[in-house]
N, C-alpha and C. Protein backbone atom coordinates (compact mmCIF):
# COMPACT_ATOMS: atom_id res chain seq x y z
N UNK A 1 29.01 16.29 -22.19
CA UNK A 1 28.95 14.93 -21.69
C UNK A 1 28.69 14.91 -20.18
N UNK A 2 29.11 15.93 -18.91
CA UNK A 2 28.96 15.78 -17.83
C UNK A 2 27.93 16.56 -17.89
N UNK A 3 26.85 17.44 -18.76
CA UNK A 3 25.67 17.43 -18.63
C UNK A 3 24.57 16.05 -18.22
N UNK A 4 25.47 14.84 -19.47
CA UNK A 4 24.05 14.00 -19.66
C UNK A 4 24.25 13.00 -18.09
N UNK A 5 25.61 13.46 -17.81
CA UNK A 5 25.67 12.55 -16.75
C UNK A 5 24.44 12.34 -14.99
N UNK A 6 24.91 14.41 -15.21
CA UNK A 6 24.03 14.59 -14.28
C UNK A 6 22.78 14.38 -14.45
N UNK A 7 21.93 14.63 -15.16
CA UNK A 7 20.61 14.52 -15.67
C UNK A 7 20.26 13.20 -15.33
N UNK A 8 21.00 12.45 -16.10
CA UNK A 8 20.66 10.57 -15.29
C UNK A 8 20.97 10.61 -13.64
N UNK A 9 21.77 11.00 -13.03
CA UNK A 9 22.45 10.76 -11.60
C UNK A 9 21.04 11.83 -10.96
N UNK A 10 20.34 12.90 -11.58
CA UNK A 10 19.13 13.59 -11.23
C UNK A 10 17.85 12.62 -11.02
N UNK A 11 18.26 11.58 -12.44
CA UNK A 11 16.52 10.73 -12.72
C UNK A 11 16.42 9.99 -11.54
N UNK A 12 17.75 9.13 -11.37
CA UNK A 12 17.83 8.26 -10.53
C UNK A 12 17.64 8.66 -9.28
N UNK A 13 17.99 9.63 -8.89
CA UNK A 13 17.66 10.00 -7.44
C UNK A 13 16.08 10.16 -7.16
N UNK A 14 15.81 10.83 -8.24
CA UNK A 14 14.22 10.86 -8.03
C UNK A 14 13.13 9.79 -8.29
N UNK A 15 13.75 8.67 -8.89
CA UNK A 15 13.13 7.23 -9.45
C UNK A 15 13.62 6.65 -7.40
N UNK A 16 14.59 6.66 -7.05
CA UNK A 16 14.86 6.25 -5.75
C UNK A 16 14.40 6.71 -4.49
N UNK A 17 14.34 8.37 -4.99
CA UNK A 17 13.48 9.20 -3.55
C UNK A 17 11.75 8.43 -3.68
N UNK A 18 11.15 7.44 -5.00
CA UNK A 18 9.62 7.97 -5.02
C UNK A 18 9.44 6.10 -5.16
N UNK A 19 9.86 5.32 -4.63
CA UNK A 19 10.23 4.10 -5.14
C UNK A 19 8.98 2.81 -4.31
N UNK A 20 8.57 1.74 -4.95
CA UNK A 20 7.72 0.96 -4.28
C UNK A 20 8.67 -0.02 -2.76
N UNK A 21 8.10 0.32 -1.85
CA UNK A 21 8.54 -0.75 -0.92
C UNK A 21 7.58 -2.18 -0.62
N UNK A 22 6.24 -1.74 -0.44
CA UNK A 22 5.48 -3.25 -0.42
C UNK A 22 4.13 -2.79 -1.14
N UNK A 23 3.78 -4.15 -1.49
CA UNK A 23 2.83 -3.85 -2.30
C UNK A 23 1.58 -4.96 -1.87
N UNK A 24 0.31 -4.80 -1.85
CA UNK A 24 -0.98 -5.65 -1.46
C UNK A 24 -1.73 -5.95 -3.01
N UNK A 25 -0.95 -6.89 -3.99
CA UNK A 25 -1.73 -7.24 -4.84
C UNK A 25 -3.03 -7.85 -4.78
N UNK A 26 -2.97 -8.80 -3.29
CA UNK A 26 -4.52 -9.81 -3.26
C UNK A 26 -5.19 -8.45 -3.27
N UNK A 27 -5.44 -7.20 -2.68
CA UNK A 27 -6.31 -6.50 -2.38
C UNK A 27 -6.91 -5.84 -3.73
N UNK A 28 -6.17 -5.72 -4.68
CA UNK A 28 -6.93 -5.32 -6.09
C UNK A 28 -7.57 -6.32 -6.68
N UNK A 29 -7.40 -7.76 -6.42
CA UNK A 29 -8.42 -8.89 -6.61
C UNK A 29 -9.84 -9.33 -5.80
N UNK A 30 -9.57 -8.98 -4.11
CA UNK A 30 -10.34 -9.41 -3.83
C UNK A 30 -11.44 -8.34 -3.39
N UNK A 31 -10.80 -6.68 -3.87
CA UNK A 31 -11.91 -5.48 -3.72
C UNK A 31 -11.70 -5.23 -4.65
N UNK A 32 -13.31 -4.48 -5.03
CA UNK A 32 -12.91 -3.01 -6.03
C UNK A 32 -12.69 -1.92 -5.40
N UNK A 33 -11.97 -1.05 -5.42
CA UNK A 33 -11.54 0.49 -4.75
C UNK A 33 -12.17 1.50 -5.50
N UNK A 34 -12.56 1.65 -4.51
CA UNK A 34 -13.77 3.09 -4.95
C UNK A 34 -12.46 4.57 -5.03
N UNK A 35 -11.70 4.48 -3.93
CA UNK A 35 -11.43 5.45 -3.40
C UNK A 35 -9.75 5.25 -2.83
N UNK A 36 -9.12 5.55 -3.23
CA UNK A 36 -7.64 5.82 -2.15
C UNK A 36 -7.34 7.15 -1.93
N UNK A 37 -6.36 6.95 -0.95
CA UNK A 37 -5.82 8.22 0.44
C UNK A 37 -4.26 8.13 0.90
N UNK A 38 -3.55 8.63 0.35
CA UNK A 38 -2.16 8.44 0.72
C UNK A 38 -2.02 9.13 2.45
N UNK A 39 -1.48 8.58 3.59
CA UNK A 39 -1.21 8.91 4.92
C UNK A 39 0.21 8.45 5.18
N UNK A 40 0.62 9.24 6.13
CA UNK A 40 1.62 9.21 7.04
C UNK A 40 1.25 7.96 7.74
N UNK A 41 2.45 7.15 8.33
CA UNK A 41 2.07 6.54 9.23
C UNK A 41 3.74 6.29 10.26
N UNK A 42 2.99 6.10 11.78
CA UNK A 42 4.09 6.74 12.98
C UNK A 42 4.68 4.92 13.35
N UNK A 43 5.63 4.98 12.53
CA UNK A 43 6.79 4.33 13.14
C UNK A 43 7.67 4.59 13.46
N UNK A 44 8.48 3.02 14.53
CA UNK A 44 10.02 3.22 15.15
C UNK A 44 10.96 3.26 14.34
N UNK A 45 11.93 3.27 14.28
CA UNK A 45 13.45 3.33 14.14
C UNK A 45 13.69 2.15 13.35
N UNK A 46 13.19 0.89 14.21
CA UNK A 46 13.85 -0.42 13.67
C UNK A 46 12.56 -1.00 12.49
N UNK A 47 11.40 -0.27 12.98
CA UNK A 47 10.07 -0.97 11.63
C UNK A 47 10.60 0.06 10.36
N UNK A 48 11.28 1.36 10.45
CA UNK A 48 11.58 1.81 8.72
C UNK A 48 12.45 1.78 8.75
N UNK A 49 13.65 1.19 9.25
CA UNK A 49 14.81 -0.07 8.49
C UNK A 49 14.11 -1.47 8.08
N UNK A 50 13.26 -2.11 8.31
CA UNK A 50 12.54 -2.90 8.06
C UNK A 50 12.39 -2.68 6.60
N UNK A 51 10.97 -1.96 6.57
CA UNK A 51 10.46 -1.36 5.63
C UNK A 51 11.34 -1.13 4.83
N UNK A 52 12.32 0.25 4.75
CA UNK A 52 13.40 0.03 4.18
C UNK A 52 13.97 -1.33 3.15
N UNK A 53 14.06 -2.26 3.71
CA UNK A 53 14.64 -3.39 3.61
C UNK A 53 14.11 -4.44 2.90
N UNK A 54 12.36 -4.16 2.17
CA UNK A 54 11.54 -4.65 2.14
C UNK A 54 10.61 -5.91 3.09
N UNK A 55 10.55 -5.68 4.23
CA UNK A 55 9.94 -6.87 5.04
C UNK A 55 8.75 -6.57 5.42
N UNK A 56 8.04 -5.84 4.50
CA UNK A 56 6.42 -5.47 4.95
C UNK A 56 5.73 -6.40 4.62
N UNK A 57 4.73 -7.21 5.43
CA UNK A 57 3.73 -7.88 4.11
C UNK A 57 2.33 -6.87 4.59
N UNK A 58 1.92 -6.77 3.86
CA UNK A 58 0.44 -5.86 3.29
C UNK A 58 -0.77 -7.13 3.26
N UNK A 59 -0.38 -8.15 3.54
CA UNK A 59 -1.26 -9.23 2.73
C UNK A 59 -2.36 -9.21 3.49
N UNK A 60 -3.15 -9.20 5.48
CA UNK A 60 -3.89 -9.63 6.11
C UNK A 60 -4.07 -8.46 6.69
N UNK A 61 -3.52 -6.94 6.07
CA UNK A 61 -3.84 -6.10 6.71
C UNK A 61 -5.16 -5.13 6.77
N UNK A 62 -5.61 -4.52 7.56
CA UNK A 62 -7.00 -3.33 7.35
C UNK A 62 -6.98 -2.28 8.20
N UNK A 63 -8.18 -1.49 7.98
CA UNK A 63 -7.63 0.02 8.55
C UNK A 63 -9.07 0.17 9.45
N UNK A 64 -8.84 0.45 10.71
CA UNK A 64 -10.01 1.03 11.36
C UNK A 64 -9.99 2.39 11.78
N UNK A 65 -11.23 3.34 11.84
CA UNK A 65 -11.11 4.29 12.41
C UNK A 65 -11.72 4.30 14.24
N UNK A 66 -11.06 4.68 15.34
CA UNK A 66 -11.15 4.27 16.64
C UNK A 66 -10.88 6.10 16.80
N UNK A 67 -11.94 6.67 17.49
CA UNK A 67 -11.96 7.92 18.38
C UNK A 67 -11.28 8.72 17.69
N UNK A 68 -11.72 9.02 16.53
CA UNK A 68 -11.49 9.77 15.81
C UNK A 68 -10.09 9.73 14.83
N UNK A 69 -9.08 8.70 15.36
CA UNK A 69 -8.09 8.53 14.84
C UNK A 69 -8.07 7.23 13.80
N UNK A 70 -6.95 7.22 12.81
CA UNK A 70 -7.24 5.99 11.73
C UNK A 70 -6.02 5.15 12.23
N UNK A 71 -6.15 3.69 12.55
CA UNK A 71 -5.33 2.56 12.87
C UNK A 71 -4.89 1.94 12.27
N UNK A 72 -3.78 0.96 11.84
CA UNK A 72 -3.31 0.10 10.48
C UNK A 72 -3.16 -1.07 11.55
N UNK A 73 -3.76 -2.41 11.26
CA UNK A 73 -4.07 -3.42 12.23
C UNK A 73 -4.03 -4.38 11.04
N UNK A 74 -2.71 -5.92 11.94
CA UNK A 74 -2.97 -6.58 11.27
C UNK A 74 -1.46 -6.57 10.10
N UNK A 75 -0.75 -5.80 10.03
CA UNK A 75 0.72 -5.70 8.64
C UNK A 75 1.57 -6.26 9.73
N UNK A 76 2.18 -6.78 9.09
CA UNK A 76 3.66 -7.79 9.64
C UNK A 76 4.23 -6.90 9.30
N UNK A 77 5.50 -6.00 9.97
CA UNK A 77 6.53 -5.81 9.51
C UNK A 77 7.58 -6.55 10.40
N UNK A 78 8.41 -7.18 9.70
CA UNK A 78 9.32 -7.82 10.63
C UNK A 78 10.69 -7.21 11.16
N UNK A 79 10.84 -8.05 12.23
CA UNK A 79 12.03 -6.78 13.37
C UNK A 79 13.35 -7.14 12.61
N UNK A 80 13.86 -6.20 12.62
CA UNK A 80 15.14 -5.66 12.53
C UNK A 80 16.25 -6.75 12.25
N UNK A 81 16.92 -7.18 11.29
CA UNK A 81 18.25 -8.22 11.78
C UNK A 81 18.91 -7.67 12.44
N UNK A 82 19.29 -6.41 12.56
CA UNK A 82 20.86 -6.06 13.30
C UNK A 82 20.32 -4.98 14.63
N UNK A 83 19.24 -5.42 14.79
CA UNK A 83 18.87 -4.79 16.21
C UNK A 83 19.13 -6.15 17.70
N UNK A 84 19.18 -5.92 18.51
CA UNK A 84 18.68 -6.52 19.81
C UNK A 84 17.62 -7.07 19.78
N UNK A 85 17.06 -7.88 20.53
CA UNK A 85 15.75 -8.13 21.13
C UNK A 85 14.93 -7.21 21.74
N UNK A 86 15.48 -6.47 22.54
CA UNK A 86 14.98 -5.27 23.85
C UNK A 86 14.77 -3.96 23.24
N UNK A 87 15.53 -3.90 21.56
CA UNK A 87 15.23 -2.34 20.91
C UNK A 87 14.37 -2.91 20.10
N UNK A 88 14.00 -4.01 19.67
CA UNK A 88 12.95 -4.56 18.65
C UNK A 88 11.51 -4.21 18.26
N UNK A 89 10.82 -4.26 17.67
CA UNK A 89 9.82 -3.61 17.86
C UNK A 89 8.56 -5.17 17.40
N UNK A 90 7.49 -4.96 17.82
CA UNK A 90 6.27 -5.83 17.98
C UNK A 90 6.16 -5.95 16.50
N UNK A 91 6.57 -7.06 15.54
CA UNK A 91 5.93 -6.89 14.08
C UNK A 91 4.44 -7.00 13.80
N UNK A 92 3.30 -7.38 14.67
CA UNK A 92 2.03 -6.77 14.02
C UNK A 92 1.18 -5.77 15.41
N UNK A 93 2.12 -4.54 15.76
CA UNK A 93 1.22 -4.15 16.83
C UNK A 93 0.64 -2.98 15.49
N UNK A 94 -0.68 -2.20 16.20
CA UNK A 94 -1.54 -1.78 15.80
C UNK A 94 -0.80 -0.11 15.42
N UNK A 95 -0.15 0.30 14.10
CA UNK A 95 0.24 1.61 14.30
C UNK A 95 -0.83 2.55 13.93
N UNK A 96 -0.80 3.84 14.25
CA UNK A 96 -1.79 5.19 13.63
C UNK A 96 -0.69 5.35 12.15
N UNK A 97 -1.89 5.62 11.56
CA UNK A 97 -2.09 6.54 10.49
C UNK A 97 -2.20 7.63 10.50
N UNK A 98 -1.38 8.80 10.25
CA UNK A 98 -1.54 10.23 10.13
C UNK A 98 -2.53 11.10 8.67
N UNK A 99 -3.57 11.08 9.43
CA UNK A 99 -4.35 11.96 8.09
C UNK A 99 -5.08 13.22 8.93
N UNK A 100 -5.38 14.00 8.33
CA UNK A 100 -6.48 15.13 8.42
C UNK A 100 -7.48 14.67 9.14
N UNK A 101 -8.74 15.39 9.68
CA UNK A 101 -9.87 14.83 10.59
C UNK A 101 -10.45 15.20 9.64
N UNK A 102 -10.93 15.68 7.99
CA UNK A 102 -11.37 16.05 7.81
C UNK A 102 -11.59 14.62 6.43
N UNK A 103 -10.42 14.13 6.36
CA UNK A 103 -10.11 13.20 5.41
C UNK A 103 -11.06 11.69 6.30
N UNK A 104 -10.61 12.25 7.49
CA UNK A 104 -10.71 10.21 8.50
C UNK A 104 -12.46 11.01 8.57
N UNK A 105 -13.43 11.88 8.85
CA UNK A 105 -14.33 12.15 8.42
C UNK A 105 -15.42 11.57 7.37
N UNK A 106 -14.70 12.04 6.06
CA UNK A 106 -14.88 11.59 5.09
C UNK A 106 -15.05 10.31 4.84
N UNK A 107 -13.77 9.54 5.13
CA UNK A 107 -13.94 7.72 5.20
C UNK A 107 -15.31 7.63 6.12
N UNK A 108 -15.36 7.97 7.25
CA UNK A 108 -15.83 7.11 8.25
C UNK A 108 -17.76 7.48 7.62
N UNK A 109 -17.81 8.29 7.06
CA UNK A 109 -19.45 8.59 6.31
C UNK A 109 -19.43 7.67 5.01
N UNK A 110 -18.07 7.40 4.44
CA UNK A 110 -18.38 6.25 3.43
C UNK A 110 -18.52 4.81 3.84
N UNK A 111 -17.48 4.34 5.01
CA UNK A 111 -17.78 3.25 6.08
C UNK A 111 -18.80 2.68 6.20
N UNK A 112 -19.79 3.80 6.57
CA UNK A 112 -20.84 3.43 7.15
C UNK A 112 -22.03 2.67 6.37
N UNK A 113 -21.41 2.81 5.02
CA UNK A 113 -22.41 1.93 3.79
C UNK A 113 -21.97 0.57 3.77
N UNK A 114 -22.88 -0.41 3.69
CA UNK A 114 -22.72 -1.87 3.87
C UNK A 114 -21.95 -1.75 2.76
N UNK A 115 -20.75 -3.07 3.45
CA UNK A 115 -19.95 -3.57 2.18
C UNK A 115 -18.61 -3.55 1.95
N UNK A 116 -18.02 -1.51 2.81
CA UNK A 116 -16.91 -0.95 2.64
C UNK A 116 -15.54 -1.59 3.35
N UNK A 117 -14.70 -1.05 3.25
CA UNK A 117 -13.82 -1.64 3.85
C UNK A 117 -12.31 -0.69 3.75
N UNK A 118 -11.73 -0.63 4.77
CA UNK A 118 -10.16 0.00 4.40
C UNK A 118 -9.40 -0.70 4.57
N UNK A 119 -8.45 -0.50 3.07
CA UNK A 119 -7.89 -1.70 2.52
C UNK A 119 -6.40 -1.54 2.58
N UNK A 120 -5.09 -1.77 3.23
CA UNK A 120 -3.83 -0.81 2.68
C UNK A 120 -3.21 -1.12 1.43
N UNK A 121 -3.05 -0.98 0.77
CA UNK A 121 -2.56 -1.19 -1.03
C UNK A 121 -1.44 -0.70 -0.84
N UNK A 122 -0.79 -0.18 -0.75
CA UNK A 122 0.85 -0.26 -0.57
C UNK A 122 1.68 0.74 0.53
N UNK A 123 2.96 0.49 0.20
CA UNK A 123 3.92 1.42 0.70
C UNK A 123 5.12 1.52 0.01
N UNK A 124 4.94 3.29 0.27
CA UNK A 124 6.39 3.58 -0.73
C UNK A 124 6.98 4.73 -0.02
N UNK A 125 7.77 5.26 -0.91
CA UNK A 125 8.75 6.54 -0.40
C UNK A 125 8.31 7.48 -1.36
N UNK A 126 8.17 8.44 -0.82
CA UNK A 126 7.88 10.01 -1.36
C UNK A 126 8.85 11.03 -0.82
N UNK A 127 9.54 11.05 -1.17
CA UNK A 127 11.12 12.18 -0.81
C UNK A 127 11.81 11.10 0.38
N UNK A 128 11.97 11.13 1.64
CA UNK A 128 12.40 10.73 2.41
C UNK A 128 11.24 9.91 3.32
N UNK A 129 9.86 10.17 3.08
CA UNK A 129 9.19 9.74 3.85
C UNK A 129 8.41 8.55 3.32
N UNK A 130 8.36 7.77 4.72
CA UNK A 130 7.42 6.38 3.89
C UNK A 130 5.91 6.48 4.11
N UNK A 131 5.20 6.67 2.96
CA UNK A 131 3.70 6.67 3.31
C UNK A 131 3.11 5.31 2.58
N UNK A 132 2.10 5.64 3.12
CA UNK A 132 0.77 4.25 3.20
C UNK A 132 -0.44 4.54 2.36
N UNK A 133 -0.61 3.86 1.24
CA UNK A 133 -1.78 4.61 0.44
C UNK A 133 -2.89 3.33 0.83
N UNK A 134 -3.91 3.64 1.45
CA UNK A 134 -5.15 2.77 1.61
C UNK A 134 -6.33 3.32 0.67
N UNK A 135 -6.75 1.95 0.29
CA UNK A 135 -8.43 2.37 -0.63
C UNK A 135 -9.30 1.62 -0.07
N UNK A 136 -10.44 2.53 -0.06
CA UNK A 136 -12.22 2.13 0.17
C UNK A 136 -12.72 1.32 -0.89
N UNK A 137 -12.70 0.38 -0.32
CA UNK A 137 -12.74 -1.04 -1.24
C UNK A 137 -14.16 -1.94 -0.74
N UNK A 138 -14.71 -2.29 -2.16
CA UNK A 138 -16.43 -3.26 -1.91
C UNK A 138 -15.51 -4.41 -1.88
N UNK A 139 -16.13 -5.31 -1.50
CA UNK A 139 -15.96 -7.01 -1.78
C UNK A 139 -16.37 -7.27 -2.91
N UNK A 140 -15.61 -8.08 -3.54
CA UNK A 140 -15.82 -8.72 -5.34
C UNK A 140 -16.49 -10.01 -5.01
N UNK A 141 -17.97 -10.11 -5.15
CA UNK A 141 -18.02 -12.05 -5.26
C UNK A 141 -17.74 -12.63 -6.57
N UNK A 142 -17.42 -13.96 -6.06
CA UNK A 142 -16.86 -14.64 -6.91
C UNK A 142 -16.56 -14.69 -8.60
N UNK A 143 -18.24 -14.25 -8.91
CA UNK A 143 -18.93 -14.63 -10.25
C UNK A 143 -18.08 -12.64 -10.82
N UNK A 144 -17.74 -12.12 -9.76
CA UNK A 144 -17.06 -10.78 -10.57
C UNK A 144 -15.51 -11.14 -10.72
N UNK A 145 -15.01 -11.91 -9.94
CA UNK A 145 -13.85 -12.09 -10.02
C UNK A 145 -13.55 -12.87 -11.48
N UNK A 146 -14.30 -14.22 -11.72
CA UNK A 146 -14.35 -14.56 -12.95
C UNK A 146 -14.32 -13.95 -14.38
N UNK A 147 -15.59 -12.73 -14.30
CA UNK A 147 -15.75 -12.05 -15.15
C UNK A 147 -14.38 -11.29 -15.72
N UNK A 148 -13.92 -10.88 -14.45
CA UNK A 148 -12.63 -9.96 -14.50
C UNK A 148 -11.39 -10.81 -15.24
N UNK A 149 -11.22 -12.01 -14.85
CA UNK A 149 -10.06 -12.88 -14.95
C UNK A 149 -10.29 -13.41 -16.90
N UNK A 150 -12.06 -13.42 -17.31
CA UNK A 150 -11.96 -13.29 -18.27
C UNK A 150 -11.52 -12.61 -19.15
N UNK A 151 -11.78 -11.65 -18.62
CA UNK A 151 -11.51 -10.22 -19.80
C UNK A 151 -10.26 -10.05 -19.56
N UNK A 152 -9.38 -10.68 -18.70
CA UNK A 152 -7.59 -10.35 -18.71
C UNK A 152 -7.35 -11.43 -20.23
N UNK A 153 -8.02 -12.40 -19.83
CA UNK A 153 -7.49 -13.66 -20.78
C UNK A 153 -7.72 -13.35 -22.41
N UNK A 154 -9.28 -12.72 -22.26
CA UNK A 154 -9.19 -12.05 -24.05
C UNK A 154 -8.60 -11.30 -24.32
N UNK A 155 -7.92 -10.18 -23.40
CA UNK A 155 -7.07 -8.98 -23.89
C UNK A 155 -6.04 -9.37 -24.22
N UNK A 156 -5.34 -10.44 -23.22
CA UNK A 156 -3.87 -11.13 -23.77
C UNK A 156 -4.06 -11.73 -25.18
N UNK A 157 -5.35 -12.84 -25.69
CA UNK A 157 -5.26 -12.86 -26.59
C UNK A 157 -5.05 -12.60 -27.67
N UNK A 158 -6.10 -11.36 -27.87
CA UNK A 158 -6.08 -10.39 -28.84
C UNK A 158 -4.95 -9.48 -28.87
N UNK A 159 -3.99 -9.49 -27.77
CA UNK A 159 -2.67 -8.82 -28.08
C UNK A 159 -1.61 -9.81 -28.69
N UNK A 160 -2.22 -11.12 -28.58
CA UNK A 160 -0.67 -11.95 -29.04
C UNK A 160 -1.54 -12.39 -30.26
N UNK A 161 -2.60 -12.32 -30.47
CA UNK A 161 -3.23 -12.34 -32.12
C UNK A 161 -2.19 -11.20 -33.06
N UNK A 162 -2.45 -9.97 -32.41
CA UNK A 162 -2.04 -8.84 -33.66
C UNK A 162 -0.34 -9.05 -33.29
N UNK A 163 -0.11 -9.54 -32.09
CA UNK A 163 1.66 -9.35 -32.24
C UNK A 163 2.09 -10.33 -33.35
N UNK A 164 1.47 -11.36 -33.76
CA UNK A 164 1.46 -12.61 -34.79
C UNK A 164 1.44 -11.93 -36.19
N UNK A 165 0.48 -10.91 -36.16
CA UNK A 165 0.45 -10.46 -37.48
C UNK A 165 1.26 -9.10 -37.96
């Protein structure tokens, strides 16, 4: 019995070490993603208690690459309740992204095709650390978005058809 205990008190730690903190749903509607890239990204003290805490929004955010380095411009994270004013930190200043030059490379030769875009799609925890997964994302016009929203609506159908039968 204090086998099965641990085994659950094991799952859970690892369901908690690997867990969603924010998430950018408009961005799987209003791109298609060719491509995602999980990165590091260099925050303070009081933005991953934030984070932590869930106060990210993902919603108006994008990724540029500037002198060789990749930027996250544009995410609200909001400051701290139980900090000061003076230890607070700027909720939309511009943080780096930690990736490879070989990875920010790579993006910046796909970039360069009309259309692209870096998109941040979420943030989570991976052991102790909070990373940032961004995708290389086209713009959807309209008449694809439709298409798409159709084919959600027949699949539901046809699933609550056979759940009927």
């Amino acid at each position: 019995m204090k086998k099965t205990n641990r085994k659950k008190t094991a799952s859970s730690t690892r369901a908690a070490a690997n867990r969603l903190l924010a998430d950018n749903r408009l961005a799987r509607h209003q791109y298609e993603i060719l491509e995602t890239l999980e990165t590091g990204i260099e925050l303070l003290g009081t933005e991953v208690k934030s984070i932590r805490a869930g106060q990210a929004n993902l919603r108006d955010g994008f990724c540029l690459i500037r002198k060789g380095e990749l930027h996250l411009h544009n995410v609200h994270i909001s400051p701290h309740t139980h900090a000061g004013t003076y230890f607070n930190h700027d909720p939309l200043r511009t943080r780096k992204l930690l990736a490879h030059s070989r990875e920010i490379n790579k993006l910046r030769g796909q970039l360069e095709k009309k259309g692209l875009a870096l998109i941040p799609i979420n943030i989570h925890l991976k052991g102790s650390w909070i990373k940032l997964t961004i995708g290389l994302g086209k713009g959807r016009k309209l008449y694809d978005k439709r298409q798409d929203e159709k084919k959600k609506q027949i699949d539901r159908d046809i699933k609550s058809a056979i759940a009927r039968f």
